[in-house]
Protein backbone atom coordinates (compact mmCIF):
# COMPACT_ATOMS: atom_id res chain seq x y z
CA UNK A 1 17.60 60.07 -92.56
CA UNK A 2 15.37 61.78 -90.44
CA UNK A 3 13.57 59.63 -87.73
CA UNK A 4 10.04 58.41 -88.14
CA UNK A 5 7.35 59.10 -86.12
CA UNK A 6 5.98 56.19 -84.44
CA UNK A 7 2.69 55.16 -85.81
CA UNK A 8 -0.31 55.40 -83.15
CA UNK A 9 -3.57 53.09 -83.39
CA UNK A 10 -6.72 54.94 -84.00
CA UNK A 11 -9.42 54.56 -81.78
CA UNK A 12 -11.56 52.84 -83.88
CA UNK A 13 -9.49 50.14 -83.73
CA UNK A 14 -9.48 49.94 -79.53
CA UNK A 15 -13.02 50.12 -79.28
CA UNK A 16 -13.71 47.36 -81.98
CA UNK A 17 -11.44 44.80 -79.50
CA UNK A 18 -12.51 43.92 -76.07
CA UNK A 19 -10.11 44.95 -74.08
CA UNK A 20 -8.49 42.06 -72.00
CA UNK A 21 -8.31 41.70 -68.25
CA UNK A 22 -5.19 43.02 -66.71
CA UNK A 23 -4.72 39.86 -64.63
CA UNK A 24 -2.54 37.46 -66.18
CA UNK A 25 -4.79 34.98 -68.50
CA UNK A 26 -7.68 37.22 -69.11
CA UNK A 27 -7.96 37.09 -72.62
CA UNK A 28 -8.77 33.40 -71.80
CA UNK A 29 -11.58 34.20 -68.96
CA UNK A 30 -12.79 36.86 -71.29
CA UNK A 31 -13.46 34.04 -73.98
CA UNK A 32 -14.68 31.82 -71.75
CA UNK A 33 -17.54 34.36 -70.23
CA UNK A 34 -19.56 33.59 -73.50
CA UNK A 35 -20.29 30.07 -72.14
CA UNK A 36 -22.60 29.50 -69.24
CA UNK A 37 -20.38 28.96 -66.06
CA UNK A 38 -20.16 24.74 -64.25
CA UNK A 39 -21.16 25.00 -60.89
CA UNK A 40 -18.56 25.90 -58.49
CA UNK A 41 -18.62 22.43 -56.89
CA UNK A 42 -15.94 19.78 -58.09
CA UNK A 43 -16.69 18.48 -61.31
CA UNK A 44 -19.23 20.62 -62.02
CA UNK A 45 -17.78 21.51 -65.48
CA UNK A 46 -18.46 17.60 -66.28
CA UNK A 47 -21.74 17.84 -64.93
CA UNK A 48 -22.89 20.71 -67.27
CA UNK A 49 -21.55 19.26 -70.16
CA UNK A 50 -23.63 15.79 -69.17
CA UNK A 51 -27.17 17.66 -68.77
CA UNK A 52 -26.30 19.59 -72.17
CA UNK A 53 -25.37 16.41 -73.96
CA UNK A 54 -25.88 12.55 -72.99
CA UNK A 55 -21.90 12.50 -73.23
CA UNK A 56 -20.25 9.56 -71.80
CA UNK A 57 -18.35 10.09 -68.78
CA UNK A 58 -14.63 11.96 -68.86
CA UNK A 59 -13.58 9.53 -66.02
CA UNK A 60 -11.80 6.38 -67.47
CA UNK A 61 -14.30 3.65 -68.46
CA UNK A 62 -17.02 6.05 -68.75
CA UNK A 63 -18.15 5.14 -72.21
CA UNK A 64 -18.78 1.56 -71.57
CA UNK A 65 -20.67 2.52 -68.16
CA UNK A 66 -22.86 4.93 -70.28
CA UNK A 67 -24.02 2.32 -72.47
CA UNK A 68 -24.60 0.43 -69.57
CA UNK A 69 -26.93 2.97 -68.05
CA UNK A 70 -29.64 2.15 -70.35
CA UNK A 71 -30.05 -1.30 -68.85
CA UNK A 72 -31.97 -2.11 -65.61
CA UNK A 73 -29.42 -2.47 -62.49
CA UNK A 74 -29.67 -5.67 -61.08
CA UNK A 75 -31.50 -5.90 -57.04
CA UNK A 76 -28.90 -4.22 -55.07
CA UNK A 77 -28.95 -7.03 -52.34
CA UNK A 78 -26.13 -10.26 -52.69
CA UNK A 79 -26.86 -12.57 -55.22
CA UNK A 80 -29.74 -10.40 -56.82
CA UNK A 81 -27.84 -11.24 -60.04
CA UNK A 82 -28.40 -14.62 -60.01
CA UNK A 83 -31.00 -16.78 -60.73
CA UNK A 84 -34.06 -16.60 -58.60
CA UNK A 85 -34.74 -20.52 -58.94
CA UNK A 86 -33.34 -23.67 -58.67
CA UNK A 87 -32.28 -27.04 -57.44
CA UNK A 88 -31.36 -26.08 -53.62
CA UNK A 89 -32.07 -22.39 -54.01
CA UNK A 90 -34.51 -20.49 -51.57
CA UNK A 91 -38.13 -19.12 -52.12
CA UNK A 92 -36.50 -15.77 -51.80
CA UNK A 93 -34.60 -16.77 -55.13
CA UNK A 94 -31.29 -14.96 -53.20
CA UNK A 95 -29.06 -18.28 -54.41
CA UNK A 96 -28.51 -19.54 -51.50
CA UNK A 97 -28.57 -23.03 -50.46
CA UNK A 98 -31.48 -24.14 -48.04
CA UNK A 99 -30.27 -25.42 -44.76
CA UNK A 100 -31.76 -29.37 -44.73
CA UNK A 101 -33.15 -30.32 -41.67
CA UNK A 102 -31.31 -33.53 -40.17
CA UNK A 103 -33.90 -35.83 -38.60
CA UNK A 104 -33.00 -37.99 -35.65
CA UNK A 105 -34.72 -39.78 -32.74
CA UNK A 106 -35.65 -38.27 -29.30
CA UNK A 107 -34.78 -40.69 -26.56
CA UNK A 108 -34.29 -39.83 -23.05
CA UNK A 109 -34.28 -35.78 -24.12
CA UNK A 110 -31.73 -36.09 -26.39
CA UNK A 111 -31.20 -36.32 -29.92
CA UNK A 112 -29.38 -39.69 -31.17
CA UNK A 113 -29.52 -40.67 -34.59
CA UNK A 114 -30.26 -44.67 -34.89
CA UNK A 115 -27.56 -47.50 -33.05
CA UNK A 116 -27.71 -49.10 -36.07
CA UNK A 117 -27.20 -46.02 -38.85
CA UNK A 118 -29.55 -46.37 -41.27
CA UNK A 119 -32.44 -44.14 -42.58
CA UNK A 120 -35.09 -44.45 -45.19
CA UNK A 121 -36.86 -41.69 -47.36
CA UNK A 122 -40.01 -40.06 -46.48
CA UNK A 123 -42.21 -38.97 -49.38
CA UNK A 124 -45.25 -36.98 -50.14
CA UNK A 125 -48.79 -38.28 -51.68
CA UNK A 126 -47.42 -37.33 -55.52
CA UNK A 127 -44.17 -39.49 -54.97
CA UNK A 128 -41.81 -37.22 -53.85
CA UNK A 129 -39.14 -36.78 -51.73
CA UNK A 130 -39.34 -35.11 -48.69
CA UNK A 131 -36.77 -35.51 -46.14
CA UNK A 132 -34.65 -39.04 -45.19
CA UNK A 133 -36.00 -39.90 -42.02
CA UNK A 134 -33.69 -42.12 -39.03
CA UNK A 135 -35.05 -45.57 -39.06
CA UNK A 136 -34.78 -46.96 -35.42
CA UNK A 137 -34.07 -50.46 -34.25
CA UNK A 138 -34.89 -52.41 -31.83
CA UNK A 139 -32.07 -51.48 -29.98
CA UNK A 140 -33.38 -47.61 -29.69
CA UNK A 141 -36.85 -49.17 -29.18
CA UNK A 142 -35.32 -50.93 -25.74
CA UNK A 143 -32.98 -47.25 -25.08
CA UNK A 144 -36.28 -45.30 -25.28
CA UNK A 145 -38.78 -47.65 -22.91
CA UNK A 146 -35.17 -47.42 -20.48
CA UNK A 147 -35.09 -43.40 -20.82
CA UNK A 148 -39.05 -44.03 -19.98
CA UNK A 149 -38.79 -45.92 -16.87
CA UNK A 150 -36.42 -43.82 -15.66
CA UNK A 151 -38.55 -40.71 -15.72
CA UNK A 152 -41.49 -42.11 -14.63
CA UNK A 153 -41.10 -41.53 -10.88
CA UNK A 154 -40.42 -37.63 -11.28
CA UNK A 155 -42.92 -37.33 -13.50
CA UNK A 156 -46.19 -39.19 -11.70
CA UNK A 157 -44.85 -37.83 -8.45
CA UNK A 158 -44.97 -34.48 -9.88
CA UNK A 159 -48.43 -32.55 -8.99
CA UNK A 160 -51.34 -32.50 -11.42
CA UNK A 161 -51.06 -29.18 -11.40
CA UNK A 162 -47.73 -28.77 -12.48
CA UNK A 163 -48.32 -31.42 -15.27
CA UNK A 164 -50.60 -29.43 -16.34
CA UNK A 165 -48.63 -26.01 -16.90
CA UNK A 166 -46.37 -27.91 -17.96
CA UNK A 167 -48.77 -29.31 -21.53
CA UNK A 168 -49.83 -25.69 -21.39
CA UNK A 169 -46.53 -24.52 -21.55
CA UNK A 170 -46.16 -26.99 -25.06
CA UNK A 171 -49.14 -25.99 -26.35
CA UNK A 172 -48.00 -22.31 -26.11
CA UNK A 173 -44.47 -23.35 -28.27
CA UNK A 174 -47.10 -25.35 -30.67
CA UNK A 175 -48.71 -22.56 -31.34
CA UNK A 176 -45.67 -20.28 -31.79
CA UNK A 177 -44.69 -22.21 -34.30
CA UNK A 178 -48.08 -22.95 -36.06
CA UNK A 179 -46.64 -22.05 -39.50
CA UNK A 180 -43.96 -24.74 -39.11
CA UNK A 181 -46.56 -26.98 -38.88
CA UNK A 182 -48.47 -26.21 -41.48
CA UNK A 183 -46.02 -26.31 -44.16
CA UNK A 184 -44.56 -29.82 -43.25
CA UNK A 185 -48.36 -31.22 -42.98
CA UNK A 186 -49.21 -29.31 -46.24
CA UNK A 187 -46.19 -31.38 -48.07
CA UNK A 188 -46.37 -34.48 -46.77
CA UNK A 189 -50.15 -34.98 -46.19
CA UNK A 190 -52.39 -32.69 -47.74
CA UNK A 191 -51.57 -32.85 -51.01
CA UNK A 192 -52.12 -29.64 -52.31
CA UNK A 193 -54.81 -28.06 -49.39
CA UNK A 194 -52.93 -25.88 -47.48
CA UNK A 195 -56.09 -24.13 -46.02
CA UNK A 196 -56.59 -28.28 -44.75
CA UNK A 197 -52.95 -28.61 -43.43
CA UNK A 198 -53.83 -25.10 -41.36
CA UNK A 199 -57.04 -26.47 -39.78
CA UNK A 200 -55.57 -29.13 -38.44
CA UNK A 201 -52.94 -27.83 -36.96
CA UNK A 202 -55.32 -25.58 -35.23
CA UNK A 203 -57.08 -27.93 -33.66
CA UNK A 204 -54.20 -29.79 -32.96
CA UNK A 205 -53.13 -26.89 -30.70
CA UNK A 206 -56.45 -26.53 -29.28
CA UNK A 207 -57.10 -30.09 -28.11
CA UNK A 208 -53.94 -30.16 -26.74
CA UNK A 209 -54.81 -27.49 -24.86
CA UNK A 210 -57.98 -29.46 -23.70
CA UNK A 211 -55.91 -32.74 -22.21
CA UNK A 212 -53.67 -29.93 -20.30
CA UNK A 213 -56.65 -28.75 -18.52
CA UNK A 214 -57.43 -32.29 -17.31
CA UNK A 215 -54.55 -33.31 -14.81
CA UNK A 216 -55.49 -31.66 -11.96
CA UNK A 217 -59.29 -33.06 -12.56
CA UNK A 218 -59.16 -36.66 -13.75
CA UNK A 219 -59.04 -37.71 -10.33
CA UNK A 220 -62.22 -36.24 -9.48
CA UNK A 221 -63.85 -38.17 -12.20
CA UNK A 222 -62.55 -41.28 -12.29
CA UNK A 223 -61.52 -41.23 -8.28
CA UNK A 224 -64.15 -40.87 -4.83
CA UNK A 225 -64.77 -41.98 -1.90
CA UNK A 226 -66.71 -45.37 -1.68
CA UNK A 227 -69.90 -46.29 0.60
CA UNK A 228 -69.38 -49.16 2.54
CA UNK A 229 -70.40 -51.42 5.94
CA UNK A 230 -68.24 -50.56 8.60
CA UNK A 231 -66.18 -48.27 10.06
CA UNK A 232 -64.18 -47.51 7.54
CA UNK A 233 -63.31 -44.70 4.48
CA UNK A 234 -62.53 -46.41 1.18
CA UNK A 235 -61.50 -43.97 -1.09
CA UNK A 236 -60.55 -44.94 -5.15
CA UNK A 237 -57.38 -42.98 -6.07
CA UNK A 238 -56.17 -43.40 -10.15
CA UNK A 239 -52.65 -43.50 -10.97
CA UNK A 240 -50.83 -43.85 -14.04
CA UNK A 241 -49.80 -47.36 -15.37
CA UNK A 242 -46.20 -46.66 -16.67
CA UNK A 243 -44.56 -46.92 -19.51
CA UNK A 244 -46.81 -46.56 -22.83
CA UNK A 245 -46.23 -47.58 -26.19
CA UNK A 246 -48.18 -45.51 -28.64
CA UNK A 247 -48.08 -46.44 -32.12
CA UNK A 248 -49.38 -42.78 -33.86
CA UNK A 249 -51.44 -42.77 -37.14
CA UNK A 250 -49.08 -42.86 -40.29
CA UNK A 251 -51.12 -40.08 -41.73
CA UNK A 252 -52.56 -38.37 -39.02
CA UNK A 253 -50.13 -35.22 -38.76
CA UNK A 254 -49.72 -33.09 -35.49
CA UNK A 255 -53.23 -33.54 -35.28
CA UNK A 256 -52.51 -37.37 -34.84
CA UNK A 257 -49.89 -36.85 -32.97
CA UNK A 258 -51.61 -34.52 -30.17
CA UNK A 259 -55.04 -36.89 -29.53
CA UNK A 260 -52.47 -40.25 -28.70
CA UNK A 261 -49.84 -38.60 -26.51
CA UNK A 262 -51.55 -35.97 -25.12
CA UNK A 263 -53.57 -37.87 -22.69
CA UNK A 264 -51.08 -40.57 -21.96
CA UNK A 265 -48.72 -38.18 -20.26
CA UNK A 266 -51.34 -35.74 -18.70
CA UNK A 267 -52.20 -38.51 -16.19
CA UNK A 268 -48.97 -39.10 -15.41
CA UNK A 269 -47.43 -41.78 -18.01
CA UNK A 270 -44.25 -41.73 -19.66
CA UNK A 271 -44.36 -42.50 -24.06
CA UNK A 272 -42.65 -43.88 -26.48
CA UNK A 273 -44.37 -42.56 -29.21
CA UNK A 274 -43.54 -44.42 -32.79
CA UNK A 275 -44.11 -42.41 -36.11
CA UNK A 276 -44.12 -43.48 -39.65
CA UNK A 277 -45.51 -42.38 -42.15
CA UNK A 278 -45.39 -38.88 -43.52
CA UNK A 279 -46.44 -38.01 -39.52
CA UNK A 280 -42.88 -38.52 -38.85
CA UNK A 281 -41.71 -34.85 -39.69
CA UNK A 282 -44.50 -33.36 -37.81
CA UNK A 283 -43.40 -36.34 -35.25
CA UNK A 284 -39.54 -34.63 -35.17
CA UNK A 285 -40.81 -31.04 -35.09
CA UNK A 286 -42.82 -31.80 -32.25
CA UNK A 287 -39.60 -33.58 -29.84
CA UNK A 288 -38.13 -30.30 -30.52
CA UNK A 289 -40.95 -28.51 -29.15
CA UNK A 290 -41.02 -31.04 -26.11
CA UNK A 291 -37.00 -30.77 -25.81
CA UNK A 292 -37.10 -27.06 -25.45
CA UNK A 293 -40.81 -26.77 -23.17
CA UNK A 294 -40.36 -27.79 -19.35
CA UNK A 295 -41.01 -31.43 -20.07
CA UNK A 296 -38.41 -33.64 -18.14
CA UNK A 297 -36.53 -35.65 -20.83
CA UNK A 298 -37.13 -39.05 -21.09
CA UNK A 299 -41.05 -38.36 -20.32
CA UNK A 300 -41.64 -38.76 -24.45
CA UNK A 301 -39.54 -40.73 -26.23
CA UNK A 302 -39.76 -40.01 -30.09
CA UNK A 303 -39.06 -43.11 -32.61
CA UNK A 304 -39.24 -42.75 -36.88
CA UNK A 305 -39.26 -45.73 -38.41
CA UNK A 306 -41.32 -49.24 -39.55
CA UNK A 307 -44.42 -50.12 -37.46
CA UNK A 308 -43.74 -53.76 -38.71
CA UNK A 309 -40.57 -53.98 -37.51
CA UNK A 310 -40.77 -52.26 -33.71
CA UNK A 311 -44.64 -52.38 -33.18
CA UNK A 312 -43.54 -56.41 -32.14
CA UNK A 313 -41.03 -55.51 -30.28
CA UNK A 314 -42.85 -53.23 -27.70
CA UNK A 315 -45.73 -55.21 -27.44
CA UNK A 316 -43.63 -57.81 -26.38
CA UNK A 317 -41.70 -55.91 -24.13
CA UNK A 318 -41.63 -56.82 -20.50
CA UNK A 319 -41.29 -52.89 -18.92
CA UNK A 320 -43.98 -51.79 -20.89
CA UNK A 321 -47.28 -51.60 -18.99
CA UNK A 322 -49.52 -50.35 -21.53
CA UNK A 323 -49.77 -50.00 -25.55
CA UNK A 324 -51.87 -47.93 -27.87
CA UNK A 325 -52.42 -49.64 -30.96
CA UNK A 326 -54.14 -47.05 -32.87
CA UNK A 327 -51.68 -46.64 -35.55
CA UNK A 328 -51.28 -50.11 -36.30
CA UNK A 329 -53.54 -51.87 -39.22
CA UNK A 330 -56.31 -54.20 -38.08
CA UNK A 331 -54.38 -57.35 -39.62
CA UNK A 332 -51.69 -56.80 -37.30
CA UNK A 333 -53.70 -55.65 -34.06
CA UNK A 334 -54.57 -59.80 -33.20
CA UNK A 335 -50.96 -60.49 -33.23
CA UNK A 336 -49.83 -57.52 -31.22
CA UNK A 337 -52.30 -58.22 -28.39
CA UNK A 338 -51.12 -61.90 -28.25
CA UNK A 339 -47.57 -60.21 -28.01
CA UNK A 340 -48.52 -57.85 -25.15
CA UNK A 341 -50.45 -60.41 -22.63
CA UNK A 342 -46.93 -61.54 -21.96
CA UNK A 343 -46.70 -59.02 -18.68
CA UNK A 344 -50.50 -58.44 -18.78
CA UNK A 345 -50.35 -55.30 -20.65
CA UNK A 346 -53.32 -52.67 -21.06
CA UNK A 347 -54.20 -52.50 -24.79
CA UNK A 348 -56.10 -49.55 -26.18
CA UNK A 349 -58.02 -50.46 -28.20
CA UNK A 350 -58.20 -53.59 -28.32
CA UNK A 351 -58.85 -54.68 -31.77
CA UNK A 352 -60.89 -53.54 -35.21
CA UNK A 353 -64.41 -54.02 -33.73
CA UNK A 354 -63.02 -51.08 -30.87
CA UNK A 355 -61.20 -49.16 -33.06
CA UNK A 356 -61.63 -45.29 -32.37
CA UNK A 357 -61.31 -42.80 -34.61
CA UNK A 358 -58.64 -40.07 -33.45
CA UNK A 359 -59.95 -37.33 -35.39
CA UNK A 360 -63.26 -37.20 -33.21
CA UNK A 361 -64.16 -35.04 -30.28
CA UNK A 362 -62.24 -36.18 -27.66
CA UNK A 363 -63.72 -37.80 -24.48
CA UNK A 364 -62.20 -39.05 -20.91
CA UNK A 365 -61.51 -42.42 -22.64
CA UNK A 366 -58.38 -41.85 -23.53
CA UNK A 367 -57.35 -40.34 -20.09
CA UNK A 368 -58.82 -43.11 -18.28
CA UNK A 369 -57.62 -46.08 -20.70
CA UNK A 370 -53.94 -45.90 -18.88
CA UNK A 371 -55.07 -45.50 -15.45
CA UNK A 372 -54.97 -48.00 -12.28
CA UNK A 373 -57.53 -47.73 -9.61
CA UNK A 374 -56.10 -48.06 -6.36
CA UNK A 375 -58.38 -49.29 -3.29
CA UNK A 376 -57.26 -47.38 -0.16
CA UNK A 377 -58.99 -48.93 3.57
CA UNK A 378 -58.60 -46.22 6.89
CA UNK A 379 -60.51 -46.90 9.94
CA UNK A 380 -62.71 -44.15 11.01
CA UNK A 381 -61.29 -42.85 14.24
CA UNK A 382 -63.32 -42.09 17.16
């Protein structure tokens, strides 16, 4: 049979096809040029599809983090999560635990908690409970009036000037830490006035830095030279009495505080300074304020506890030269001056019918209520 001829395409049929690249896979580019182009970057093809369509993700786990996109993230920062309140949890509501402040006493610059171990729990006006306070014994009472005694010399042999940068330099921490303050008086005392707890604070700072302006002067008021027949100068110098025992105001806050210790140690004293009350977290905050000033320890001695049980027992003390009985209720005040005439104590004050109010201005009285006079006698030379 005679060969056929082999049968040839017309062109009507090559122009009706797009003709395919000549690279290897072009008929698949070609189809794919219908369809806008991903970017270029990696994963761009996924991206496209996503702003097309609100597709889950092609990654694995994609669908269930879609669904999850609709729901407000949680804070970014740790424990955001969790809940923003609770028993032990932080104003911040991060979920952590609030660090509790340990209270202990403040005897001869350090911190000991009470010989005998026991504590009792401080509370606020509404009943509730604030903080679990050390409860000294008699045994700290005689450690701090020893930690006293021993400081005394440095501290009344130290210029009145230098006593008196020295409450300067306190006043300056008091003040840097004003907020402190404020919050522990607002809890424990002011039952709900915060703008209150803030005042006094305020002029806690500022009177204390009144009685640090003092040392350096006291002399010159309470001190001179004396007219007399002869040939002689007689001069009246003060000095400090010694040890004092100052019984603070239960509820008298830094405030309290400030107007009974203040003056004792600006001419020269040495304290042991008794809270109770809700004063005694103010009364803590403040040895930690002393403890890191320039105050030599031992110069304030810092005891929480019962006024019934150690007001007695430093009245009645033989080192103690001098008490302060503000703090102490007029039913006991008889008592505790029959207590301190043992060693022939100075008492300030000395019962209700003296009583001064704390809160007042403040005058020289307290400055000069733990003072001795000394008479000096030197011939006028020729």
């Amino acid at each position: 049979m005679p060969e056929r001829a082999p049968r040839k395409k017309s062109s009507a049929t090559k122009t009706a096809r797009p003709a395919p690249s000549a690279e290897p896979g072009g008929a698949r580019r070609a189809a794919k040029a219908a369809v806008p182009a991903p970017s270029a970057e990696p994963g761009g093809a996924r991206r496209a599809a996503k702003a097309a369509v609100p597709a889950p993700s092609a990654e694995p786990g994609g669908a269930r983090r879609a669904a999850k996109a609709a729901v407000p993230a949680p804070s970014a920062e740790p424990g955001g999560a969790r809940p923003a309140a609770g028993p032990g949890r932080d104003a911040a509501g991060a979920g952590r635990l609030a660090v509790r402040k340990t209270y202990k006493l403040f005897i001869g610059g350090a911190f000991p908690r009470s010989e005998s171990g026991r504590s009792y729990p401080v509370t606020a006006p509404d009943g509730t409970l604030l903080a679990h306070a050390a409860l000294a014994s008699r045994k700290d009472a005689r450690d701090a009036v020893v930690a006293a005694r021993k400081a005394f010399s440095g501290w009344s042999g130290a210029t009145a000037y230098n006593r008196g940068q020295v409450l300067y330099r306190v006043a300056e921490m008091l003040e840097g830490r004003a907020g402190q303050f404020t919050d522990e008086v607002f809890v424990a005392e002011k039952n709900g006035d915060r703008d209150g707890a803030a005042r006094d604070v305020a002029q806690a700072i500022d009177r204390w830095v009144w009685y640090a302006g003092w040392p350096d002067k006291v002399a010159q008021v309470t001190g001179g030279a004396n007219p007399v027949a002869g040939p002689y100068f007689n001069l009246s110098v003060p000095e400090p009495a010694g040890v004092v025992a100052v019984l603070a105001p239960p509820d008298g806050g830094l405030l309290g505080l400030a107007s009974v210790l203040a003056p004792v140690i600006a001419t020269g004293n040495t304290a042991v300074l008794l809270a109770s009350g809700p004063a005694v977290l103010a009364a803590v905050s403040l040895a930690e304020v002393l403890a890191t000033s320039d105050v030599p320890g031992g110069v304030v001695n810092v005891l929480t506890g019962r006024l019934a049980e150690l007001a007695p027992v430093l009245a009645a003390h033989q080192d103690v030269n001098a008490i302060d009985l503000t703090g102490a209720s007029p039913a006991d005040r008889a008592e505790l001056e029959r207590l301190a005439a043992g060693n022939v104590k100075r008492v300030f004050p000395a019962g209700p019918a003296r009583a001064e109010d704390w809160a007042a201005d403040p005058g020289v009285r307290r400055l000069l209520a733990f003072l001795e006079t000394k008479t000096v006698w030197h011939p006028i030379g020729t």
